[in-house]
Protein backbone atom coordinates (compact mmCIF):
# COMPACT_ATOMS: atom_id res chain seq x y z
CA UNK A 1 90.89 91.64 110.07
CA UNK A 2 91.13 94.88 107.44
CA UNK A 3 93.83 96.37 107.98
CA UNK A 4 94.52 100.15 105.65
CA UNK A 5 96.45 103.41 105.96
CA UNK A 6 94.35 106.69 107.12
CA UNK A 7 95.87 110.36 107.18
CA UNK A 8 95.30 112.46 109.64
CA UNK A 9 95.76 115.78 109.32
CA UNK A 10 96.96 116.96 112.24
CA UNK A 11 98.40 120.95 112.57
CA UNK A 12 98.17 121.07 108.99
CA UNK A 13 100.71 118.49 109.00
CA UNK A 14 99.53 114.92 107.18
CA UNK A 15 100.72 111.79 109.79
CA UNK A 16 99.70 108.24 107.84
CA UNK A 17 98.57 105.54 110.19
CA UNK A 18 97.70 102.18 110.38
CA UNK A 19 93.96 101.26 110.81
CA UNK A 20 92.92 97.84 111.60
CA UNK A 21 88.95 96.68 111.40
CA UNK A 22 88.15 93.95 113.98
CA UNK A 23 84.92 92.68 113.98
CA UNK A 24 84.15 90.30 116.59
CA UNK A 25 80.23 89.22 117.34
CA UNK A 26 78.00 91.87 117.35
CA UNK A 27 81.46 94.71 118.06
CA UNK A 28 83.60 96.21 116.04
CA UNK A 29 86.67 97.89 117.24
CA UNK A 30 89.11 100.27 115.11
CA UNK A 31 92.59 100.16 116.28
CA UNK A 32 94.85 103.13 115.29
CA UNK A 33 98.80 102.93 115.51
CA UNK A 34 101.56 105.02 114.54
CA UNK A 35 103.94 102.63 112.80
CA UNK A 36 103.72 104.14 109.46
CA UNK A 37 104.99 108.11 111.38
CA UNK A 38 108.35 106.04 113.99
CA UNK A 39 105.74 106.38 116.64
CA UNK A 40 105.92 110.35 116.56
CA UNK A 41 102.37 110.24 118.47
CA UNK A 42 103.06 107.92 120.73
CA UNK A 43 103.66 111.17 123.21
CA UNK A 44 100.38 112.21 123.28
CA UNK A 45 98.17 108.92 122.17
CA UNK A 46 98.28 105.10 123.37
CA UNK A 47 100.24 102.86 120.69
CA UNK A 48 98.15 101.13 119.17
CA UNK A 49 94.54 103.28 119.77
CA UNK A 50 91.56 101.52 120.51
CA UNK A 51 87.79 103.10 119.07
CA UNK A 52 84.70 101.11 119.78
CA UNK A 53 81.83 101.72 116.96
CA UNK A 54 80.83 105.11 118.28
CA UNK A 55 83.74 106.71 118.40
CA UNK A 56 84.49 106.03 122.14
CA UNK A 57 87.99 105.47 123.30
CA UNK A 58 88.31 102.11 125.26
CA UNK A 59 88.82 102.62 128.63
CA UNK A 60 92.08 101.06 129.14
CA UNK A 61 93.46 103.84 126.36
CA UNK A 62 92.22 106.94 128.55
CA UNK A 63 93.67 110.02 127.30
CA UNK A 64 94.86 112.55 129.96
CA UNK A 65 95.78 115.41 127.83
CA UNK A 66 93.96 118.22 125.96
CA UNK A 67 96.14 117.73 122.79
CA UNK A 68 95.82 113.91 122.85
CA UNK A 69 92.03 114.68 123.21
CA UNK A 70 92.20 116.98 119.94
CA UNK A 71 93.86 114.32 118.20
CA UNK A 72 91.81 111.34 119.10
CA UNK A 73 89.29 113.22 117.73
CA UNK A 74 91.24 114.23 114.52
CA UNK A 75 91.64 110.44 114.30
CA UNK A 76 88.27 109.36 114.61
CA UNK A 77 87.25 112.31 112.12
CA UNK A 78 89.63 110.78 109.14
CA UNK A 79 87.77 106.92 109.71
CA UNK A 80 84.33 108.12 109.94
CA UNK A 81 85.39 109.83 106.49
CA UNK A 82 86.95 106.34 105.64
CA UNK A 83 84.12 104.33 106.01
CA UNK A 84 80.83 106.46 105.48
CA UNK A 85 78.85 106.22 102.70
CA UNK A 86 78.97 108.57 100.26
CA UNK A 87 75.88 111.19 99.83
CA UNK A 88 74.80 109.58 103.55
CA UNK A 89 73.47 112.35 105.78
CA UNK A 90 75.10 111.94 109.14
CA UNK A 91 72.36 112.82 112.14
CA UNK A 92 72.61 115.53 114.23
């Protein structure tokens, strides 16, 4: 499992996370949590956050609230930026 610190900018404020890379079989699953920031997300976001390989939340993570929305998104923003390739067009 890779495991690496991503920031997130998040209302112009930077919040370091934790971002662990599980790949199991044909799936790989990103898994987000706020230990680096005392859990100062853990309001709005599930601790630890779980993205399948298209950006999806799982299920059993459902975020109920506009702002957690806006910053799962913010979050899944910062690892696309982690892991694509440089000079790689992304499709529309």
């Amino acid at each position: 499992m890779e495991k690496q610190i991503i920031t997130v900018l998040l209302n112009n404020k930077p919040y370091h996370l934790t971002l662990e890379v599980e790949q199991t079989g044909n799936e790989r699953i990103y898994r987000v949590s706020d230990n680096q920031q005392g859990g100062s997300l853990t309001d709005f976001i599930p601790d630890p956050l779980e993205f399948s390989v298209d950006g999806k939340v799982k299920i059993t993570d459902r975020i109920r609230t506009v702002e957690g929305q806006e910053i799962a998104r913010e979050i899944w923003k910062a690892i696309k930026d982690q892991f694509d390739e440089p000079g790689k067009k992304e499709e529309p």
